[in-house]
PDB file of N, CA and C in Angstrom:
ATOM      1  N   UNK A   1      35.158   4.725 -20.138  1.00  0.00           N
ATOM      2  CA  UNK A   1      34.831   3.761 -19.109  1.00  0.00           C
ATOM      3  C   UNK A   1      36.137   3.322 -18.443  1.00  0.00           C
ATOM      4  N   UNK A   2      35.914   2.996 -17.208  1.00  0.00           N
ATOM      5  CA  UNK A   2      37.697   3.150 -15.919  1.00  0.00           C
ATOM      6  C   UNK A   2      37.524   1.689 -16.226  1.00  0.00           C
ATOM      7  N   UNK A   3      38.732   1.065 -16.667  1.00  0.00           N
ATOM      8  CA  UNK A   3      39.442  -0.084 -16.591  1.00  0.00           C
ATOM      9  C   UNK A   3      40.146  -0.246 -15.542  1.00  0.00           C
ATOM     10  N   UNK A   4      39.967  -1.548 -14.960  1.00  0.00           N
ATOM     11  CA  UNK A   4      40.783  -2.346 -13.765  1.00  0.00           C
ATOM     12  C   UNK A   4      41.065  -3.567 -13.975  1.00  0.00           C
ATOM     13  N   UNK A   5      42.782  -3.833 -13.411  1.00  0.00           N
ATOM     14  CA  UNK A   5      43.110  -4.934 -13.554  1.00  0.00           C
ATOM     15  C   UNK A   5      42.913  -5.963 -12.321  1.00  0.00           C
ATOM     16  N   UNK A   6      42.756  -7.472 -12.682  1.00  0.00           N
ATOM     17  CA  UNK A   6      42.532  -7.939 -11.864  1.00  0.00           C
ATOM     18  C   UNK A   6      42.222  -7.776 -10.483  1.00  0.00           C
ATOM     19  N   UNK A   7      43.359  -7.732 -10.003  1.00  0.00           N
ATOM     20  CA  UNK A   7      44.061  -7.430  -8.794  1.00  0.00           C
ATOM     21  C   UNK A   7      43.792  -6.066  -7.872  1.00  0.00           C
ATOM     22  N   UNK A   8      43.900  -5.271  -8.611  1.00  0.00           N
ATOM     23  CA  UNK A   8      43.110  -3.736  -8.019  1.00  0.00           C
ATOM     24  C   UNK A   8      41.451  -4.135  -8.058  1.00  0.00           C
ATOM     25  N   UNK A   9      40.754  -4.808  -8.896  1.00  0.00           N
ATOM     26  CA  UNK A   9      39.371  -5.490  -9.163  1.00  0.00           C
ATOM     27  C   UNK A   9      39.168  -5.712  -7.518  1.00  0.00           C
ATOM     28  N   UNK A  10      39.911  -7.106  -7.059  1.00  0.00           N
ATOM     29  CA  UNK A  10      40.106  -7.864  -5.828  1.00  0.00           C
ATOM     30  C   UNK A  10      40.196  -6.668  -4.601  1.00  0.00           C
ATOM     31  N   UNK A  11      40.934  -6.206  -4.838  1.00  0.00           N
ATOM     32  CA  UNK A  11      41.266  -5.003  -3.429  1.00  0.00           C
ATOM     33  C   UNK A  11      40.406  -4.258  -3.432  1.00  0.00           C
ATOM     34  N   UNK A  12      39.774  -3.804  -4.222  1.00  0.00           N
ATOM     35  CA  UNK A  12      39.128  -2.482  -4.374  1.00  0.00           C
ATOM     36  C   UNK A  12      37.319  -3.051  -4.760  1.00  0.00           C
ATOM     37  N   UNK A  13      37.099  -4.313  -4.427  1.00  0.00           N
ATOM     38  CA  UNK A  13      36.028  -4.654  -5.071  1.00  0.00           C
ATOM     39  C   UNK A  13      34.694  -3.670  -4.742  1.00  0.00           C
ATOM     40  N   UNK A  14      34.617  -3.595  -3.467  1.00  0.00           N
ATOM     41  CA  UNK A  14      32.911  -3.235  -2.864  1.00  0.00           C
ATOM     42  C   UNK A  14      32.703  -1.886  -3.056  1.00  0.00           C
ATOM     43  N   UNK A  15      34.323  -0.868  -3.208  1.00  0.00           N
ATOM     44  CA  UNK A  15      34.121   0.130  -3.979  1.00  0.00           C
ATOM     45  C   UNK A  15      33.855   0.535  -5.027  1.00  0.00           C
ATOM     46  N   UNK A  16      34.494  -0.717  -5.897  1.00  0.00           N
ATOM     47  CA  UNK A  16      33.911  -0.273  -7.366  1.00  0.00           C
ATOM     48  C   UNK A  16      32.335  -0.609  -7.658  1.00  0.00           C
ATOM     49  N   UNK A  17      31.715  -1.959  -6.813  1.00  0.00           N
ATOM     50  CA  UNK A  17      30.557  -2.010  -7.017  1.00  0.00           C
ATOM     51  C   UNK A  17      29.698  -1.144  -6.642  1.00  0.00           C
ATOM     52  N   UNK A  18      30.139  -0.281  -5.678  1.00  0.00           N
ATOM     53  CA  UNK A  18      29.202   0.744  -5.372  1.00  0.00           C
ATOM     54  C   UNK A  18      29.347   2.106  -6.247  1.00  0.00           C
ATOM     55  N   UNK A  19      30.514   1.894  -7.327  1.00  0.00           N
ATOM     56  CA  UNK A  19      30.567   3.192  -7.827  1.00  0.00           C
ATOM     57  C   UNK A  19      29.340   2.216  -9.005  1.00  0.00           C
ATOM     58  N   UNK A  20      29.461   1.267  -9.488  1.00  0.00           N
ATOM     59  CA  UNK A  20      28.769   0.733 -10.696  1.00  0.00           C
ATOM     60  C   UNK A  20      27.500   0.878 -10.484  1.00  0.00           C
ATOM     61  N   UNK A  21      27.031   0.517  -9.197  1.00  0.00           N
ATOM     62  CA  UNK A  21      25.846   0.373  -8.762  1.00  0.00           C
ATOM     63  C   UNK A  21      25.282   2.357  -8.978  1.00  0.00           C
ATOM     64  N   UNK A  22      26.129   3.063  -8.322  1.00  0.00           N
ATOM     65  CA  UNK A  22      25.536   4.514  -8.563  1.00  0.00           C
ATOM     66  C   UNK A  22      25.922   5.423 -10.032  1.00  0.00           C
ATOM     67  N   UNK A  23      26.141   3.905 -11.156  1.00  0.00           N
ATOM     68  CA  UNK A  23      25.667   4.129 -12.849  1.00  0.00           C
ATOM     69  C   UNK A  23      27.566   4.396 -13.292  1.00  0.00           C
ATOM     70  N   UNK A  24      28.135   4.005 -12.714  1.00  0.00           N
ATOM     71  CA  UNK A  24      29.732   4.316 -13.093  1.00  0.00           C
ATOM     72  C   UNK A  24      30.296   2.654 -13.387  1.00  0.00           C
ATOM     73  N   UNK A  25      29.446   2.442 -14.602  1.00  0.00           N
ATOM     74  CA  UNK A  25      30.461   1.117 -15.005  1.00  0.00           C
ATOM     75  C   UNK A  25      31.881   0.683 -15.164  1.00  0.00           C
ATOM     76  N   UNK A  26      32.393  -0.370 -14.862  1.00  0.00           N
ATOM     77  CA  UNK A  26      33.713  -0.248 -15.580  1.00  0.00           C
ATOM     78  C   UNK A  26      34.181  -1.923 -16.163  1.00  0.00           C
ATOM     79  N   UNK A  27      35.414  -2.134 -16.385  1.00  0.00           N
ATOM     80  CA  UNK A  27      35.675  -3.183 -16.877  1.00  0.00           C
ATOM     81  C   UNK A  27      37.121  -4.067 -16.134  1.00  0.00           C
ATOM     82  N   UNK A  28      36.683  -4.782 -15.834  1.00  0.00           N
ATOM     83  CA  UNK A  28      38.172  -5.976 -15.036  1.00  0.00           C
ATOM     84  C   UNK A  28      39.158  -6.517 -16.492  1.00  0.00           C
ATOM     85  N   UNK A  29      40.289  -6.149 -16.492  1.00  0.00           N
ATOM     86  CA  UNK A  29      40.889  -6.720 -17.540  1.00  0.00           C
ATOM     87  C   UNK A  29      42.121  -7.565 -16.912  1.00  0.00           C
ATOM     88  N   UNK A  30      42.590  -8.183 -17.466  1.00  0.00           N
ATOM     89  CA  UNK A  30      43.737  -9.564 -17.108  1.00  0.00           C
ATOM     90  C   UNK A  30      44.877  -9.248 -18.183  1.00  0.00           C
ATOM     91  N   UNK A  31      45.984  -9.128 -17.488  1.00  0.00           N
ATOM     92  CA  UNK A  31      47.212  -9.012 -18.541  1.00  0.00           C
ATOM     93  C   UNK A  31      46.821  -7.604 -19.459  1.00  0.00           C
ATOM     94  N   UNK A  32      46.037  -6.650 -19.207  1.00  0.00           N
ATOM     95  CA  UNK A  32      45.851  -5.420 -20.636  1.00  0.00           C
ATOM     96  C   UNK A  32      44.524  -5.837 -20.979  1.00  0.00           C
ATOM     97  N   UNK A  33      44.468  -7.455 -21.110  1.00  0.00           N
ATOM     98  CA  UNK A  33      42.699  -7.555 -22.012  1.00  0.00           C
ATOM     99  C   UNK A  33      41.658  -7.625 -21.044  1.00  0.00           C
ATOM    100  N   UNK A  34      40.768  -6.786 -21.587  1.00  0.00           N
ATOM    101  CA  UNK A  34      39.421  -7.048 -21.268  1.00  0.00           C
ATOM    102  C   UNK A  34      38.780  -8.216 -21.256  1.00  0.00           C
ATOM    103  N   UNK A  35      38.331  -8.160 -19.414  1.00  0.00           N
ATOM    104  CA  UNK A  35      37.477  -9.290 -19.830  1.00  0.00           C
ATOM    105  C   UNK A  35      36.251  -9.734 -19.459  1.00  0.00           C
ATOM    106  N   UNK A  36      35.682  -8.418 -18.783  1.00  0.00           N
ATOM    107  CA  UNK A  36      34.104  -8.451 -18.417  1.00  0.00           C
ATOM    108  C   UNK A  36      33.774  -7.089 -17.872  1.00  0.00           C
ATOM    109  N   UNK A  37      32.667  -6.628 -18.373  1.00  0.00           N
ATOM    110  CA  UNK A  37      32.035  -5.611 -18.261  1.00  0.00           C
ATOM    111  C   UNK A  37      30.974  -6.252 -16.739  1.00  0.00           C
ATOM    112  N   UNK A  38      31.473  -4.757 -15.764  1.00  0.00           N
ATOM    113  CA  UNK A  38      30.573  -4.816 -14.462  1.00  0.00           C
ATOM    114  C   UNK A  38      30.229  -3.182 -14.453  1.00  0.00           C
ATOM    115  N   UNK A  39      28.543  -3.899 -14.748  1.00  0.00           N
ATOM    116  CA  UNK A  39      27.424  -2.288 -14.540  1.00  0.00           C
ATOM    117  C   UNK A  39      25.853  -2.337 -13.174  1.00  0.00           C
ATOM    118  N   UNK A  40      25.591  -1.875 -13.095  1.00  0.00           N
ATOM    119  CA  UNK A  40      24.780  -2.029 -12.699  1.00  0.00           C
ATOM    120  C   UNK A  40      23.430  -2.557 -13.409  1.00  0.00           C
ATOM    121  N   UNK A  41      22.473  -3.711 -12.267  1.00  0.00           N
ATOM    122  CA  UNK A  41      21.184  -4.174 -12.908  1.00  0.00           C
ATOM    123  C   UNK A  41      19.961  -3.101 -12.828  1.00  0.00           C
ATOM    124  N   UNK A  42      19.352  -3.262 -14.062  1.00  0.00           N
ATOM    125  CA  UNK A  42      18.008  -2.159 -14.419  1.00  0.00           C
ATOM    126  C   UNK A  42      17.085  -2.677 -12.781  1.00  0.00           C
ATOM    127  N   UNK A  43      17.110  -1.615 -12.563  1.00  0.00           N
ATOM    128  CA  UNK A  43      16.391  -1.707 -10.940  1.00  0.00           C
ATOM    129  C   UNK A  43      14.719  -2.323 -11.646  1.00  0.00           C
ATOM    130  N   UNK A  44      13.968  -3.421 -11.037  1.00  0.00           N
ATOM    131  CA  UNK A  44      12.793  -3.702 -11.365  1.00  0.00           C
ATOM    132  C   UNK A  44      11.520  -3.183 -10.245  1.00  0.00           C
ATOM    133  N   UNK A  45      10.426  -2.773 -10.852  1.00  0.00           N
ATOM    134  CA  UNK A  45       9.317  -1.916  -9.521  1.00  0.00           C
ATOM    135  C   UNK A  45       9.032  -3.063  -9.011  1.00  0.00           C
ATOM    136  N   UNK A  46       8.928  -3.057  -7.685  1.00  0.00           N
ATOM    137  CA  UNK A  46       8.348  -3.517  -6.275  1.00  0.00           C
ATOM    138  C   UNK A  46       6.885  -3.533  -6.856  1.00  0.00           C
ATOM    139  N   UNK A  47       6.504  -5.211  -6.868  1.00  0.00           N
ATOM    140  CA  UNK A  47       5.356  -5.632  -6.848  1.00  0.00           C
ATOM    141  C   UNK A  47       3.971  -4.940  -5.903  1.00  0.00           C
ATOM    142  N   UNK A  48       2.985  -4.417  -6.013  1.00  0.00           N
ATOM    143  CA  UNK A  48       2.807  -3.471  -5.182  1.00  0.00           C
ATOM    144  C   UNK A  48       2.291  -4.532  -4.108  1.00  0.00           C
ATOM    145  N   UNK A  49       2.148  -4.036  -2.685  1.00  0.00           N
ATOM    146  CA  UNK A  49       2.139  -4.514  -1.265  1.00  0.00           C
ATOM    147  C   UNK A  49       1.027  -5.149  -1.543  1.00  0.00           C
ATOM    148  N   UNK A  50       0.878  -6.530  -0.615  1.00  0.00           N
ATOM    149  CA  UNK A  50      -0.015  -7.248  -0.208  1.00  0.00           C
ATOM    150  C   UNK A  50      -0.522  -7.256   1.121  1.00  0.00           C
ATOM    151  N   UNK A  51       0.172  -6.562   2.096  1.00  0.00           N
ATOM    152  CA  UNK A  51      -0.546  -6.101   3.301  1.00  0.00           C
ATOM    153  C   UNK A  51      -2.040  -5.654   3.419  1.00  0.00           C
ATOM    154  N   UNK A  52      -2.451  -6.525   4.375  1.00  0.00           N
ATOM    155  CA  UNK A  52      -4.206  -5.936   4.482  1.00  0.00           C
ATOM    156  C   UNK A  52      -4.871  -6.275   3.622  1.00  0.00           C
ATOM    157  N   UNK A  53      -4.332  -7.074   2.345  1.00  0.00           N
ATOM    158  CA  UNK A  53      -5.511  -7.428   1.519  1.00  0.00           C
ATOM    159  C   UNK A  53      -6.653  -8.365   1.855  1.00  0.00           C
ATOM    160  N   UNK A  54      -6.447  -8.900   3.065  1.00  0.00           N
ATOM    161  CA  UNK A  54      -7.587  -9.620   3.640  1.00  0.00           C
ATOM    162  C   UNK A  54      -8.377  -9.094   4.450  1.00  0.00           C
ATOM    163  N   UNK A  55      -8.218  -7.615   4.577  1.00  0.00           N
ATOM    164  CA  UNK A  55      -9.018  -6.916   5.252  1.00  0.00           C
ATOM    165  C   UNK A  55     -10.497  -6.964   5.473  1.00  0.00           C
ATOM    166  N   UNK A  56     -11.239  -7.472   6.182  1.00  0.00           N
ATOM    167  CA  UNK A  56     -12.383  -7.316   6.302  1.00  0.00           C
ATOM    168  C   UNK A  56     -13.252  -8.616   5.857  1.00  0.00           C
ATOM    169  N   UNK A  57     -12.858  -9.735   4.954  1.00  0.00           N
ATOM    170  CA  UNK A  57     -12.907 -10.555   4.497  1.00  0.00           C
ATOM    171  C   UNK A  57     -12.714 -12.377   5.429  1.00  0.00           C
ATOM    172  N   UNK A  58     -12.305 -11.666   6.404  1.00  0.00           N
ATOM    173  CA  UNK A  58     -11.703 -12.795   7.228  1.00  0.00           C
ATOM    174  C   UNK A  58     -12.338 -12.286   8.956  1.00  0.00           C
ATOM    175  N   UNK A  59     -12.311 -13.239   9.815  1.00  0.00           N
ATOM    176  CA  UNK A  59     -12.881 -12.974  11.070  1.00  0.00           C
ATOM    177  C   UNK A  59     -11.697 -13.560  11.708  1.00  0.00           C
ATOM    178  N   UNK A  60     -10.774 -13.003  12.187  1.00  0.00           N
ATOM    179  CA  UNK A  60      -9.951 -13.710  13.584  1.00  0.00           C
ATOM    180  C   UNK A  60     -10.782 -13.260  14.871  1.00  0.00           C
ATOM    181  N   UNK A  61     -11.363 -14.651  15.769  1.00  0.00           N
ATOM    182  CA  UNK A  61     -11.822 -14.441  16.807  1.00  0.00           C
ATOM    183  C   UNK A  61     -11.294 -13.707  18.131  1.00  0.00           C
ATOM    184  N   UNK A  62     -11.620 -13.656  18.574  1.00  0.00           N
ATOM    185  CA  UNK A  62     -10.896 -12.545  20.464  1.00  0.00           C
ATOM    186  C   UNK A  62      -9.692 -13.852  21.056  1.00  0.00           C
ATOM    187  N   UNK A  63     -10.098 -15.083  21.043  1.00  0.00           N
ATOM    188  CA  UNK A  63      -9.529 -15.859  21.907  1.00  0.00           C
ATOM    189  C   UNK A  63      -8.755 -16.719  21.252  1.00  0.00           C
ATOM    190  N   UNK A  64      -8.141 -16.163  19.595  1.00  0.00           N
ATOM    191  CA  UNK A  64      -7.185 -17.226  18.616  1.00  0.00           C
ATOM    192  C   UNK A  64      -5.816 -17.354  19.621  1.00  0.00           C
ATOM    193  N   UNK A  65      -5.357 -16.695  20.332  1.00  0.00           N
ATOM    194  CA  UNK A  65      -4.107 -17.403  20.927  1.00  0.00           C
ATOM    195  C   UNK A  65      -4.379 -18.375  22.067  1.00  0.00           C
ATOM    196  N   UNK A  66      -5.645 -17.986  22.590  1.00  0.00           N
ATOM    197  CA  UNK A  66      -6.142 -19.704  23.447  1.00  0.00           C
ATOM    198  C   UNK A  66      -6.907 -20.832  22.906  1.00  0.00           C
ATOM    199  N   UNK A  67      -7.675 -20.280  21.937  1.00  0.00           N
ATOM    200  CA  UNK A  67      -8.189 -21.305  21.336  1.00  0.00           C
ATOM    201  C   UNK A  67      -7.485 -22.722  21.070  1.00  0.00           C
ATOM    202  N   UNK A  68      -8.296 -24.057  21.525  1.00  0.00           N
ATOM    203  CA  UNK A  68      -7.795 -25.133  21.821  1.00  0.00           C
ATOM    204  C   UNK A  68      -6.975 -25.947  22.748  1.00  0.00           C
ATOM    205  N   UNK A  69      -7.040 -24.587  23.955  1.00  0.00           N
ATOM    206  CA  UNK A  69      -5.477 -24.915  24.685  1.00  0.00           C
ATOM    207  C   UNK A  69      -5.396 -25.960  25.085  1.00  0.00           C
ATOM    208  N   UNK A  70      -6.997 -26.412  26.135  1.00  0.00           N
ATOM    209  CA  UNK A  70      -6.786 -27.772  26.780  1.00  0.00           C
ATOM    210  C   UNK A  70      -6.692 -29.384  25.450  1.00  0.00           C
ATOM    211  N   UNK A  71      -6.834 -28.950  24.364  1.00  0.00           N
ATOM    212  CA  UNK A  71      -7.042 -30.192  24.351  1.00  0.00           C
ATOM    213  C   UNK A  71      -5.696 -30.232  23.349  1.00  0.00           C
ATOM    214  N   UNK A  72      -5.019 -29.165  23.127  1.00  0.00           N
ATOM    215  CA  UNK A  72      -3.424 -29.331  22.608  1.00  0.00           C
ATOM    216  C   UNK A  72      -2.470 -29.754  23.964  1.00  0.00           C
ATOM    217  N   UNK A  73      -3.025 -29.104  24.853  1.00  0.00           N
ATOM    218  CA  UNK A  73      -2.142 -29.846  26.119  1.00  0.00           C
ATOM    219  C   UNK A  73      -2.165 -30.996  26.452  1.00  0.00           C
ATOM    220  N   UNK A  74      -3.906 -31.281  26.600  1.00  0.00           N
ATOM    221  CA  UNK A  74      -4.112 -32.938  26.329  1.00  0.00           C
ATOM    222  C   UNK A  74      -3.162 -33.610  25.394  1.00  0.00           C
ATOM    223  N   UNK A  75      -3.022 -33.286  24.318  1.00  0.00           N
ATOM    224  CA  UNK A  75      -2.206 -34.447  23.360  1.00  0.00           C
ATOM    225  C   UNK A  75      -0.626 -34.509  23.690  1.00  0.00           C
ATOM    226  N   UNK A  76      -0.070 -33.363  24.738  1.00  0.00           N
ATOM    227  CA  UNK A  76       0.833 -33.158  24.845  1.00  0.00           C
ATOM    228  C   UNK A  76       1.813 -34.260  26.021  1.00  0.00           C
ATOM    229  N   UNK A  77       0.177 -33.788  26.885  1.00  0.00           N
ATOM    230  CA  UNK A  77       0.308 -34.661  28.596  1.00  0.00           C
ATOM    231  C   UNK A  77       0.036 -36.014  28.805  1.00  0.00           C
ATOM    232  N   UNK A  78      -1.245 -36.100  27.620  1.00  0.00           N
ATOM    233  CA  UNK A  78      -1.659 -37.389  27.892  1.00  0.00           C
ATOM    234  C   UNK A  78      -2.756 -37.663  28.803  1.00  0.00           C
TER     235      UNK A  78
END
């Protein structure tokens, strides 16, 4: 496993996370010691889609973007 010190950690960060991220862990050490292990997180499955589950179940009318107009304007105008 590739050890890095601090400082190369800092410069080199978004590269190493992308090597960790594509399963190439490594470790940031300070002065020689180790001092934290950076790996990548266990990818979790995508909840499956909720799109359309109200399909057919629900009635949106023809005229929902006018519906109410005059009397939302009313409260508006006065």
């Amino acid at each position: 496993m590739k050890t890095v010190n601090m400082h190369d950690a800092k410069t080199n960060l978004s590269r190493l996370v992308a090597a960790a991220a594509a399963g190439e862990p490594f470790i940031i050490a300070r002065a020689g010691k180790p001092l934290v292990k950076v790996e990548a997180l266990e990818q979790l499955e995508a909840p499956p889609s909720r799109l359309g589950m109200l399909k057919g179940k629900i009635l949106v009318p023809d005229d929902f973007d006018t519906m109410f107009e005059d009397e939302i304007a009313e409260m508006f105008n006065g």
